[in-house]
N, C-alpha and C. Protein backbone atom coordinates (compact mmCIF):
# COMPACT_ATOMS: atom_id res chain seq x y z
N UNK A 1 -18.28 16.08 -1.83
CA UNK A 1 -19.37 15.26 -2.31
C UNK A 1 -18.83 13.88 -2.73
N UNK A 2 -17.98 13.96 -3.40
CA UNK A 2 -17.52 12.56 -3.64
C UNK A 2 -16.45 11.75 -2.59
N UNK A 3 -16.04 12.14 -1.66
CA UNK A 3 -15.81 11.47 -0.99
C UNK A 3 -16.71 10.90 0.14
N UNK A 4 -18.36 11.64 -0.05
CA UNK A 4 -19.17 11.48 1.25
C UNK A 4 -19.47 10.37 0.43
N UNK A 5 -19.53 10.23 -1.30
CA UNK A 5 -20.09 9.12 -2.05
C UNK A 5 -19.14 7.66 -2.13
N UNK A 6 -18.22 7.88 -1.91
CA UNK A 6 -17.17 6.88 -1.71
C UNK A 6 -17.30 6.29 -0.93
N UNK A 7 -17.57 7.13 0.88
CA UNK A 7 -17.37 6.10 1.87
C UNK A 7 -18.40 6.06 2.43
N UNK A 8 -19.68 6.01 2.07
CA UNK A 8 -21.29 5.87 2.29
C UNK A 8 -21.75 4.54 0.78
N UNK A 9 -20.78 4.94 0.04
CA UNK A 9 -21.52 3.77 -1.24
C UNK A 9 -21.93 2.44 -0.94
N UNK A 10 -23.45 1.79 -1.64
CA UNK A 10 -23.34 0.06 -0.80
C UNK A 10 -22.10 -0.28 -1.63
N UNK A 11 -21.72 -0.14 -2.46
CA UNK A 11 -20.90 -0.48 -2.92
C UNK A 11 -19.07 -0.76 -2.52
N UNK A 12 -19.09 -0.28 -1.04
CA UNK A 12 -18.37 0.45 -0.65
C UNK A 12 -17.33 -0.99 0.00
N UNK A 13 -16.39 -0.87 0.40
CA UNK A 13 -15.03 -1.97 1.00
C UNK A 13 -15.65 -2.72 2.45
N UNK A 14 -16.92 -1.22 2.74
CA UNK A 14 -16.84 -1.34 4.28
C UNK A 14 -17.56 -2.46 4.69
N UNK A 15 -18.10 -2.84 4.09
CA UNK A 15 -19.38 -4.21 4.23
C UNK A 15 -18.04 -5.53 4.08
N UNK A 16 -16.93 -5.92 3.60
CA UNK A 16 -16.23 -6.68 3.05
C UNK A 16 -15.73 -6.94 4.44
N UNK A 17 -15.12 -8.36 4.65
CA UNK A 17 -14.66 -8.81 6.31
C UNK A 17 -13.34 -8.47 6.17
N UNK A 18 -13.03 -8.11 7.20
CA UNK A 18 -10.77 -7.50 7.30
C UNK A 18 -10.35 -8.90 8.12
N UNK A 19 -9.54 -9.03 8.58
CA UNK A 19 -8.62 -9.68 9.58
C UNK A 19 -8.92 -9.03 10.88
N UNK A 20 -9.16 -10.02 11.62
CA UNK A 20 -8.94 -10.00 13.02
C UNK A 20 -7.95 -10.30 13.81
N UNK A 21 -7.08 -10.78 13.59
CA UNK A 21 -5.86 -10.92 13.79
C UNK A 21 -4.78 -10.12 14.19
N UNK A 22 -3.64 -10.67 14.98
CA UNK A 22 -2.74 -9.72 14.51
C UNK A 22 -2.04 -9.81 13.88
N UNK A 23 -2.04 -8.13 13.59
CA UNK A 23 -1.71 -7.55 12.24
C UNK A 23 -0.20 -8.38 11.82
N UNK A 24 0.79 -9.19 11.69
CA UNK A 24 1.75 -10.20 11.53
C UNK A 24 1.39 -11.22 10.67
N UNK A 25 2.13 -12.08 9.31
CA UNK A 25 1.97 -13.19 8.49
C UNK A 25 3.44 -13.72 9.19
N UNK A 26 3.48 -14.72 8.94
CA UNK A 26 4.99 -15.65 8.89
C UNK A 26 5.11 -17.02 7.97
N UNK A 27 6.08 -17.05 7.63
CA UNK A 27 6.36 -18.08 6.23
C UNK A 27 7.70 -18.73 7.58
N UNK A 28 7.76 -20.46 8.10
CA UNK A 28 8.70 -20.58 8.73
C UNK A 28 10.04 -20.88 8.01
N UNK A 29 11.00 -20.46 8.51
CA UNK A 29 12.60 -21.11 8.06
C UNK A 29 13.61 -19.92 8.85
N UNK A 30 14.72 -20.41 8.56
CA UNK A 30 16.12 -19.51 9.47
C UNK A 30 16.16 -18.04 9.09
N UNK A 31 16.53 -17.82 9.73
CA UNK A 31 17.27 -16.24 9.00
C UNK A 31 16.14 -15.59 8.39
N UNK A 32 15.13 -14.98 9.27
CA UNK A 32 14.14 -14.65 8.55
C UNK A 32 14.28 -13.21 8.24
N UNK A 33 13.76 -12.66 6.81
CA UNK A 33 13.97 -11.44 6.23
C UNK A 33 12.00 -10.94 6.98
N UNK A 34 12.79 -9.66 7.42
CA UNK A 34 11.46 -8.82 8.14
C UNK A 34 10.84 -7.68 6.70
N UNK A 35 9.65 -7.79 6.71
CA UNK A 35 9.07 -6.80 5.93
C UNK A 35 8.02 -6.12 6.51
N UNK A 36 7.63 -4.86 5.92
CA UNK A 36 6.81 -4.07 6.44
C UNK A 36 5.65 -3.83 5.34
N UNK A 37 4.41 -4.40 5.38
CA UNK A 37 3.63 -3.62 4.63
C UNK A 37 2.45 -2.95 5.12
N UNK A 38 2.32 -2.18 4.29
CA UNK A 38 1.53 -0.47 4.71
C UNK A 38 0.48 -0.02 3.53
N UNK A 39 -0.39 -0.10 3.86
CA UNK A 39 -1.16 1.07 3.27
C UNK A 39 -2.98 0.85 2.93
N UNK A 40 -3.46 0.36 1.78
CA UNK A 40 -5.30 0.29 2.13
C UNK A 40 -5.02 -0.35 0.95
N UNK A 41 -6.37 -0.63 0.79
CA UNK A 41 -6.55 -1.43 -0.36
C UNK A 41 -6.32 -2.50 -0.04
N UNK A 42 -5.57 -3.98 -1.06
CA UNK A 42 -4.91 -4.92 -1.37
C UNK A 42 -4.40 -5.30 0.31
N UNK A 43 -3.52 -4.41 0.79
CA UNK A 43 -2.55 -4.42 2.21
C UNK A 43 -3.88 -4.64 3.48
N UNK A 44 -5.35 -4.70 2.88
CA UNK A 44 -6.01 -4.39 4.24
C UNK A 44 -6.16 -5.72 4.30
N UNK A 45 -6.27 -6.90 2.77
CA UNK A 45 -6.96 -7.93 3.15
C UNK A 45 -8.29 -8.13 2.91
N UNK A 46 -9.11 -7.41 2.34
CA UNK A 46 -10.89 -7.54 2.27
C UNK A 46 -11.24 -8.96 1.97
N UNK A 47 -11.97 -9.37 2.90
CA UNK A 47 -12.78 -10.68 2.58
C UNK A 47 -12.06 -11.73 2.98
N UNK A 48 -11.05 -11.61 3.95
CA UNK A 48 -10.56 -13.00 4.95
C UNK A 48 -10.41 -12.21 6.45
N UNK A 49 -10.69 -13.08 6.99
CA UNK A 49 -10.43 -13.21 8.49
C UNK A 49 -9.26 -12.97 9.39
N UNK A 50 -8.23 -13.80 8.20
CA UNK A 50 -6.76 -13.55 8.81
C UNK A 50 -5.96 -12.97 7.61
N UNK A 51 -4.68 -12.58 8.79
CA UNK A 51 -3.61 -12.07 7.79
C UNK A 51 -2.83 -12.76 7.03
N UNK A 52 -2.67 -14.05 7.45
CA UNK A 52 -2.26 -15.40 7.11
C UNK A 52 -3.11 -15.62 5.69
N UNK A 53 -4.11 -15.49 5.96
CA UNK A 53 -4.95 -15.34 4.17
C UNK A 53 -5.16 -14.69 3.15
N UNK A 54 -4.46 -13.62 4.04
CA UNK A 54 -4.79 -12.23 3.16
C UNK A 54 -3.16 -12.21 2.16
N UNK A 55 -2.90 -11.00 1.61
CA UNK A 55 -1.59 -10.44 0.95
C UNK A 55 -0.50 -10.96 2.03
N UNK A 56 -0.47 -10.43 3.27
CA UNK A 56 0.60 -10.64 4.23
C UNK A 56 1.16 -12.05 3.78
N UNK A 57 0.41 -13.00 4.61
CA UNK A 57 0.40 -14.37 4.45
C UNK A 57 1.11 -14.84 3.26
N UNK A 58 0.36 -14.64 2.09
CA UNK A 58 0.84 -14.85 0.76
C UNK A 58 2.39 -14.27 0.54
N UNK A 59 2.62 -12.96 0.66
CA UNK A 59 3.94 -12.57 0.53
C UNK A 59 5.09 -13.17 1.13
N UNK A 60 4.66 -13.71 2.68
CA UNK A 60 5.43 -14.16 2.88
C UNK A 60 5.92 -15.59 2.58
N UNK A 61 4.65 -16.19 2.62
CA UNK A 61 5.08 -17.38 1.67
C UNK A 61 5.53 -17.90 0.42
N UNK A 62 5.27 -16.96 -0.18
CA UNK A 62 5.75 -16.51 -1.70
C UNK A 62 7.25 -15.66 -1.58
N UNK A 63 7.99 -15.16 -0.44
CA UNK A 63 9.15 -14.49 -0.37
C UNK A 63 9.94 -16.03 -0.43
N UNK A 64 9.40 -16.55 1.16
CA UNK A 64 10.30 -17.93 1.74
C UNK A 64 10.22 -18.55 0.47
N UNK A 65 9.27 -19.55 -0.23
CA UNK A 65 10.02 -20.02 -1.53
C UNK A 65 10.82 -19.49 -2.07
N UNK A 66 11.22 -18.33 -2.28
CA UNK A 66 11.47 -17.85 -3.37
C UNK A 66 13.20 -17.50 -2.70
N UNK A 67 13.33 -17.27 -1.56
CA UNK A 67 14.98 -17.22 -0.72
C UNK A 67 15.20 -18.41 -0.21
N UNK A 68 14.04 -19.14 0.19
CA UNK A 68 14.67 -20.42 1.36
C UNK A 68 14.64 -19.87 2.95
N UNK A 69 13.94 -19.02 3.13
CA UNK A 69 14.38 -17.92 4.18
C UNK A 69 13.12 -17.98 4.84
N UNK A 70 13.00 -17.93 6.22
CA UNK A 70 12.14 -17.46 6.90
C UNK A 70 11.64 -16.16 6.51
N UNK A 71 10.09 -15.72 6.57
CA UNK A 71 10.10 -14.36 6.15
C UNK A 71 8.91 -14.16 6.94
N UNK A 72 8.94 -12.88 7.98
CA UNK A 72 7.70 -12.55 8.95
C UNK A 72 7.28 -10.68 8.15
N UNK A 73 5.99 -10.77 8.04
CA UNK A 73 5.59 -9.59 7.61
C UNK A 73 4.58 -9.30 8.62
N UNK A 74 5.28 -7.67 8.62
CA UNK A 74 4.42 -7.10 9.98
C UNK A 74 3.53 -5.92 8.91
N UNK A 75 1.93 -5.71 8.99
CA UNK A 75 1.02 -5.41 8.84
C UNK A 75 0.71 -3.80 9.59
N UNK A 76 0.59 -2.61 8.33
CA UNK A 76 0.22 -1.38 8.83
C UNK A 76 -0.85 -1.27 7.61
N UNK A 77 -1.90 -1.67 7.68
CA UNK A 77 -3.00 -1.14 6.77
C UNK A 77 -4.27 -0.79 7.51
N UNK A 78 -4.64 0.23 6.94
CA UNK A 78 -5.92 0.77 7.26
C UNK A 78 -6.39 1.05 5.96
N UNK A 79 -8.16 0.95 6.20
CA UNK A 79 -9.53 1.72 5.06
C UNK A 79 -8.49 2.79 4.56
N UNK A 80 -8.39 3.50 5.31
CA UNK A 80 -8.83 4.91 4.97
C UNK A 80 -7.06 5.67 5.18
N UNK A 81 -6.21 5.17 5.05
CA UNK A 81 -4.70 5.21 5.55
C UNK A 81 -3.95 6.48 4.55
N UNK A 82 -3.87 7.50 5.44
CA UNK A 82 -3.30 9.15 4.35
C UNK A 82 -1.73 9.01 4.34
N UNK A 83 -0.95 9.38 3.57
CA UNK A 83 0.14 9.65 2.82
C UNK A 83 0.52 10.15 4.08
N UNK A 84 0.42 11.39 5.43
CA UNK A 84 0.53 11.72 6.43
C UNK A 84 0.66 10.21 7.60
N UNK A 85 -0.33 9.74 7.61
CA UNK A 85 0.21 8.12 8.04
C UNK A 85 1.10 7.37 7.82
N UNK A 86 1.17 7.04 6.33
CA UNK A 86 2.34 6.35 6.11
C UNK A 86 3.46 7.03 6.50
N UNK A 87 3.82 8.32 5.90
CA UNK A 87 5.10 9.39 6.52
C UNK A 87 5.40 8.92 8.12
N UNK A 88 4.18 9.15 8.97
CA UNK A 88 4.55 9.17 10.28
C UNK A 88 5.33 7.29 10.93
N UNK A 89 4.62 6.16 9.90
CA UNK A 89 5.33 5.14 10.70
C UNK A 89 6.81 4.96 9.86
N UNK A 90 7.26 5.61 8.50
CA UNK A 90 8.33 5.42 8.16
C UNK A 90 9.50 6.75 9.10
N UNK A 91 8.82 7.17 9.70
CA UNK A 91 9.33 8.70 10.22
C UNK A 91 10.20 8.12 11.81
N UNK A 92 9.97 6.46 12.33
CA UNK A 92 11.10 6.22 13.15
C UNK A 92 11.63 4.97 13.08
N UNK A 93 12.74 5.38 14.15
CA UNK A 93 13.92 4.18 14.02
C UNK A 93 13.25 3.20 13.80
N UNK A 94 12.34 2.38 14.31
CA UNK A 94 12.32 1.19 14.28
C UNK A 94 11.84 0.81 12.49
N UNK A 95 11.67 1.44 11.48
CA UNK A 95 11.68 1.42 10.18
C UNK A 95 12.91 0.79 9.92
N UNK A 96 13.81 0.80 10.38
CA UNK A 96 15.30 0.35 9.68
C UNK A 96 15.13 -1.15 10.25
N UNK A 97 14.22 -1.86 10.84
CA UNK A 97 14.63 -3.08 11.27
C UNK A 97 13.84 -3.86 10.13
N UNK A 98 13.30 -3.40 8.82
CA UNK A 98 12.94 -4.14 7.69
C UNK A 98 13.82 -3.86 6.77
N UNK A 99 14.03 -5.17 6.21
CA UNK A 99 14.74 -5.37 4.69
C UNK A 99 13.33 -4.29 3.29
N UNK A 100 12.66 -4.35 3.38
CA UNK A 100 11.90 -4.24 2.88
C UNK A 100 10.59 -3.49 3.44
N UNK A 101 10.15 -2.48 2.20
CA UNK A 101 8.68 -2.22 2.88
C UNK A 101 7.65 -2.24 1.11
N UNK A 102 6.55 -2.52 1.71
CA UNK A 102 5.89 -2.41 0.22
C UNK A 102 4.20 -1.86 0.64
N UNK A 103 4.64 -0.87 -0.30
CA UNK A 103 3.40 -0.08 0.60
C UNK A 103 2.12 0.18 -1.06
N UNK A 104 0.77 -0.22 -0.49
CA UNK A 104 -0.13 0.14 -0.94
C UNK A 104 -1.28 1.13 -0.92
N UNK A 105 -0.32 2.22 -1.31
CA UNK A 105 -1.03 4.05 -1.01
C UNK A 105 -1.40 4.31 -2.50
N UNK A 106 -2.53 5.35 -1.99
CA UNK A 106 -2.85 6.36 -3.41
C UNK A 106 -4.43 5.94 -3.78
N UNK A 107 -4.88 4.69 -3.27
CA UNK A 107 -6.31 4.53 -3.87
C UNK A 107 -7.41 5.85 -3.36
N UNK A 108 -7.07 6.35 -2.01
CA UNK A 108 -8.00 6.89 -1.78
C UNK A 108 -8.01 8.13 -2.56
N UNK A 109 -6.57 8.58 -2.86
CA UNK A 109 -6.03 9.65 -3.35
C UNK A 109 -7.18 9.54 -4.96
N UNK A 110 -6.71 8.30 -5.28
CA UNK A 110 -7.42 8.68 -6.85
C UNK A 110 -8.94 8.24 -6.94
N UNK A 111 -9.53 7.60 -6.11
CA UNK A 111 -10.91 7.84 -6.31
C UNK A 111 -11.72 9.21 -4.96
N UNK A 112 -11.01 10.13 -4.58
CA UNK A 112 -11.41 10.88 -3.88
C UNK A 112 -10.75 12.35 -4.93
N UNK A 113 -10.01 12.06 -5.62
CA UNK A 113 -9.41 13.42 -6.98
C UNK A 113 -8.59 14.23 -6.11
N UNK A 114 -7.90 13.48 -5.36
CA UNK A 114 -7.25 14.70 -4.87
C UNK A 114 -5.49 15.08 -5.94
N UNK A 115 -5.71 16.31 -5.72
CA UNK A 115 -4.89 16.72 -6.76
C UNK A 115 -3.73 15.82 -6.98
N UNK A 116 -2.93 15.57 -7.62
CA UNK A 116 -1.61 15.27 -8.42
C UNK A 116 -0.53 15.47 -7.84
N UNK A 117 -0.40 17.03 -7.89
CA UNK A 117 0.48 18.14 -7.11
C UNK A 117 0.93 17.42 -5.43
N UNK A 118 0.07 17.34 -5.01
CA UNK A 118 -0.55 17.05 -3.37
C UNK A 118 0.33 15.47 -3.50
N UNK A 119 -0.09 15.15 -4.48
CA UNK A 119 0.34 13.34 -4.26
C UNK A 119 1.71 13.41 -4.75
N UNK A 120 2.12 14.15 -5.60
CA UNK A 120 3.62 13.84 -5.83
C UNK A 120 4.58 14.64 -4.03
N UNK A 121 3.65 15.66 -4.09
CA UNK A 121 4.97 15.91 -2.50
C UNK A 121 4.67 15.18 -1.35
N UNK A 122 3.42 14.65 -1.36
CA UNK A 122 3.33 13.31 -0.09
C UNK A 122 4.27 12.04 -0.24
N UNK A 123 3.98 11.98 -1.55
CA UNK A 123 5.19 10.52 -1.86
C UNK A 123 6.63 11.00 -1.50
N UNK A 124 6.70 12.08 -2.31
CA UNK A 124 8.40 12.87 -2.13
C UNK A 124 8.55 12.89 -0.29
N UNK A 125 8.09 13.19 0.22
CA UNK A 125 7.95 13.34 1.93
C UNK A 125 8.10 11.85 2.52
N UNK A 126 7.24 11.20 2.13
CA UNK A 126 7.18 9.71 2.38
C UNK A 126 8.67 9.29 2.11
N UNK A 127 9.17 9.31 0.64
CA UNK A 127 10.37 8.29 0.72
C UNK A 127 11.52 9.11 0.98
N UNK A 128 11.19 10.46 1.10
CA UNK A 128 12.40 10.80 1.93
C UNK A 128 13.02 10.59 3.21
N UNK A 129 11.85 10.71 4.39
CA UNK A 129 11.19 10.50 5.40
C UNK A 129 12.19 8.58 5.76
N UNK A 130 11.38 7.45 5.12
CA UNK A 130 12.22 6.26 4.97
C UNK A 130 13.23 6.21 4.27
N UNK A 131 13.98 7.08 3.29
CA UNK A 131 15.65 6.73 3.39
C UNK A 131 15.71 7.15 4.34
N UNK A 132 15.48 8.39 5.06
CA UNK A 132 16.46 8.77 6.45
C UNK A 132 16.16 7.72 7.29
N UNK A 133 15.26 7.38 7.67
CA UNK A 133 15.62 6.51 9.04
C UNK A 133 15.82 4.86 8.42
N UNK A 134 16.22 4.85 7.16
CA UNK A 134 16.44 3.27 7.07
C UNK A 134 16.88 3.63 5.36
N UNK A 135 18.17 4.13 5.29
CA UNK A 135 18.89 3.91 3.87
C UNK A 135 19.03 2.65 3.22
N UNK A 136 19.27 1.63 3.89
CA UNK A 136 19.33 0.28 3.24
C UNK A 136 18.02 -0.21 3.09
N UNK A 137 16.71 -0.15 3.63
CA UNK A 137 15.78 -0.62 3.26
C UNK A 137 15.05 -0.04 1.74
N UNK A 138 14.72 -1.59 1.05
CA UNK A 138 14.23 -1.31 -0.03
C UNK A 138 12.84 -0.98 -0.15
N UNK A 139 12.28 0.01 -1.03
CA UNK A 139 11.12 0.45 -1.14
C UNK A 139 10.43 0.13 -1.95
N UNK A 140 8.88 -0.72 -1.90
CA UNK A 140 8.52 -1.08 -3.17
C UNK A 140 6.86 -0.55 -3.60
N UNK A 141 6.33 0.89 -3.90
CA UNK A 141 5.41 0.85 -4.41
C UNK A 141 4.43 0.21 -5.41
N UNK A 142 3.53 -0.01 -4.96
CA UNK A 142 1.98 -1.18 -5.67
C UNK A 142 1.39 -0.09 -6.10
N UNK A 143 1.44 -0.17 -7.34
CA UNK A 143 0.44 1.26 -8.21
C UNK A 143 -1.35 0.99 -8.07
N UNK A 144 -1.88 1.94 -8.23
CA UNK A 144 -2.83 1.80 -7.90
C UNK A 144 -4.00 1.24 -8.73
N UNK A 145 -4.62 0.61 -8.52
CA UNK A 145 -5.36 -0.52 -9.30
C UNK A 145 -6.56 -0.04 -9.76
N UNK A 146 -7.17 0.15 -11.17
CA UNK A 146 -8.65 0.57 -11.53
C UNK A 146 -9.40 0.18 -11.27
N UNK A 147 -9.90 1.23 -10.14
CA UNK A 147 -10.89 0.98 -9.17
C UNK A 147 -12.09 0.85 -9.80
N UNK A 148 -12.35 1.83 -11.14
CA UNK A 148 -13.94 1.88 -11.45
C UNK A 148 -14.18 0.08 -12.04
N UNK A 149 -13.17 -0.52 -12.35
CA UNK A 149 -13.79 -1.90 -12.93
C UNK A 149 -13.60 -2.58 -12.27
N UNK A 150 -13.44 -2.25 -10.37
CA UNK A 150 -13.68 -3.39 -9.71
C UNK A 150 -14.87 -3.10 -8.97
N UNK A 151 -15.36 -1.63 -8.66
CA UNK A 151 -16.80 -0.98 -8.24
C UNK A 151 -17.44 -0.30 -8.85
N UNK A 152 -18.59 -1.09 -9.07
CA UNK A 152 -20.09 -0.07 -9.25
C UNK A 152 -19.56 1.13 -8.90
N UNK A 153 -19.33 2.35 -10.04
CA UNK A 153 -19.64 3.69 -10.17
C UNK A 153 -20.12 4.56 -11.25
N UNK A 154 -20.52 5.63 -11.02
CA UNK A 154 -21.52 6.19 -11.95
C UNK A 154 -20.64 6.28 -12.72
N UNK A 155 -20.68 6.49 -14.39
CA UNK A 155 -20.14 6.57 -15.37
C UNK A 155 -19.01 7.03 -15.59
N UNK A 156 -19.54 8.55 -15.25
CA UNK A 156 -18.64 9.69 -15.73
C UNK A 156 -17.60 9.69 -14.14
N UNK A 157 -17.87 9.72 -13.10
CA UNK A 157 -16.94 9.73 -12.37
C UNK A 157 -16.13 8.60 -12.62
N UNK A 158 -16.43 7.34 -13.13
CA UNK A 158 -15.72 6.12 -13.20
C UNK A 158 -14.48 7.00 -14.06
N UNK A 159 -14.76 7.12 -15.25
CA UNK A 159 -13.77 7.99 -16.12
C UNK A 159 -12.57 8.72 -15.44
N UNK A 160 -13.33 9.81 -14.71
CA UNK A 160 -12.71 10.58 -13.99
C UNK A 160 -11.48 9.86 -13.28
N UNK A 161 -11.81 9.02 -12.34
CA UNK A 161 -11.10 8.05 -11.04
C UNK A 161 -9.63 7.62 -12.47
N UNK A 162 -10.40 6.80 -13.57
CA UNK A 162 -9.08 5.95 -14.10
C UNK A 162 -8.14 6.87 -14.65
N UNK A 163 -8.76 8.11 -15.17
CA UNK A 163 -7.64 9.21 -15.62
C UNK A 163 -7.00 9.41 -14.38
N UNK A 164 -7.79 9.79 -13.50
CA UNK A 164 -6.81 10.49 -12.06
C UNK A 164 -5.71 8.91 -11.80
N UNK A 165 -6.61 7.80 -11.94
CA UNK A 165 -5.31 6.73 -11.13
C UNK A 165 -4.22 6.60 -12.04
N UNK A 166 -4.63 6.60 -13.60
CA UNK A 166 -3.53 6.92 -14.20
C UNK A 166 -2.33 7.96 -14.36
N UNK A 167 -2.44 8.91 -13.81
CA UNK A 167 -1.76 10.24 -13.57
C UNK A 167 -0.54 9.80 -12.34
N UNK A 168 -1.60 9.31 -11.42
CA UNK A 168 -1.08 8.96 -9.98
C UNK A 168 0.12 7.94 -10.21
N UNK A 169 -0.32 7.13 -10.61
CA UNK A 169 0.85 6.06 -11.39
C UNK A 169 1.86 6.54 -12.27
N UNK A 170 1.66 7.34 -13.00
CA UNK A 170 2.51 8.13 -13.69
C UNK A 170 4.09 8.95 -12.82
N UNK A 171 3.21 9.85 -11.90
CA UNK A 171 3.64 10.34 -10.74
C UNK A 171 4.47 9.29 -9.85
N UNK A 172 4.19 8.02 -9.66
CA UNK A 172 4.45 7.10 -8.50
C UNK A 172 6.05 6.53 -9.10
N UNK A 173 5.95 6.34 -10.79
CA UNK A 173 6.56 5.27 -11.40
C UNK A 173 7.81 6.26 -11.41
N UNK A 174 7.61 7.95 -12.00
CA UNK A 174 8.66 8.66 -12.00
C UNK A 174 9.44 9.22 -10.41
N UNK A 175 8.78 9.40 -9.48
CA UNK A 175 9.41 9.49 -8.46
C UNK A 175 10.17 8.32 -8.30
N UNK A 176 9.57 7.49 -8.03
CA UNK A 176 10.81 6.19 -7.87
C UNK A 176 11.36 5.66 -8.63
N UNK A 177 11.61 6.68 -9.94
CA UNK A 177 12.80 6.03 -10.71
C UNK A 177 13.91 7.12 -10.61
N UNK A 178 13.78 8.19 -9.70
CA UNK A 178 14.55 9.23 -8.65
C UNK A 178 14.88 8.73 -7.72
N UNK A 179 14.62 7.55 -7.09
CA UNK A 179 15.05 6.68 -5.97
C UNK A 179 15.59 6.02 -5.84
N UNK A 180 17.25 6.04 -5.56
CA UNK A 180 17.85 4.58 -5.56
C UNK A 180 17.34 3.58 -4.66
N UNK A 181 16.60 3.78 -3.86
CA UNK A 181 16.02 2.61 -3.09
C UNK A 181 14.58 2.57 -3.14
N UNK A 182 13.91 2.60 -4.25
CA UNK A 182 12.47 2.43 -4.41
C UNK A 182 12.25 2.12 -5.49
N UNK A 183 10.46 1.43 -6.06
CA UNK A 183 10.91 0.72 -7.12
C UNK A 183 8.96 0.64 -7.20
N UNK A 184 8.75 1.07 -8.20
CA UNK A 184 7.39 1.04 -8.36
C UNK A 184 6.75 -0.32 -8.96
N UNK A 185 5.73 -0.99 -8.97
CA UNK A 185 5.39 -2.14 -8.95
C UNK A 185 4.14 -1.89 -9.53
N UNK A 186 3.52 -1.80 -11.36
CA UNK A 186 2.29 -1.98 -11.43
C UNK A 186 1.19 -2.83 -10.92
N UNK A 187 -0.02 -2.65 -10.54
CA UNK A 187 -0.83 -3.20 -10.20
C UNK A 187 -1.13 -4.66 -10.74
């Protein structure tokens, strides 16, 4: 029921414009550091056209100041993007050709209630999954952002969602402080 209410709500992401584009930002200069970001929410972009406008864009232009460095970010976000997704694009070689990945998972997880349990061994799977095929790449989880005070929802489920996203975050911050190569990032 509440997930038929999530992704039927007017309230809902789906009315909001994505990028048409491809999925790629670039910040120009030498020696450019490659990043990977992944996941829904924030990573999809809602309400620009391009990726260049969206998070991508920004990160990378906000990396290059910040090294002097060329920096190209390649784009894996989807609506609706499962912990099983993310697993599967960190799950080959070509994962090791980023310095970096920063992935924005778990929203659906916490406004759909799916258990805790479920989300700590998807993450555990996930960053196990990317040390193996890319030990040197750094991992940077985006905690998940309170959803009920950015959408119209009924009361009591609103409640519900910020306890569950708080849990989830809880879960997110302690796994990756088990990670020498991951690094959780509040919202």
């Amino acid at each position: 029921m509440i997930r038929s209410w999530v992704l039927s709500s007017s309230e809902s992401w789906r009315a909001l414009p994505v990028p048409e584009d491809t999925p790629v930002a670039h910040a120009s200069g030498s020696d450019p550091d490659r990043i990977l970001l992944m996941g829904a929410g924030i990573a999809v972009s809602y309400g620009v056209l391009s990726h260049d406008l969206g998070l991508a864009g920004n990160l990378a232009r906000r990396l290059t100041a910040l090294t002097g460095r060329g920096t190209s970010v390649d784009v894996r976000a989807f609506p609706e993007i499962t912990m099983k997704h993310a697993t599967d694009v960190v799950s080959t070689p070509e994962v090791a050709r980023y310095g970096a990945i920063v992935a924005t998972l778990g929203g659906l997880t916490a406004v759909t209630l799916r258990p805790s349990d479920a989300w700590r061994a998807d993450l555990e799977a996930f960053l196990s999954e990317a040390e193996k095929n890319s030990p040197s790449t750094k991992i940077f989880l985006v905690g998940v952002p309170q959803t009920s005070s950015m959408v119209r929802m009924p009361r009591l489920y609103g409640s519900l969602v910020e306890r569950h996203t708080a849990r989830i975050n809880a879960i997110t911050q302690e796994v990756c402080e088990l990670s020498a190569n991951s690094m959780f990032i509040p919202f």
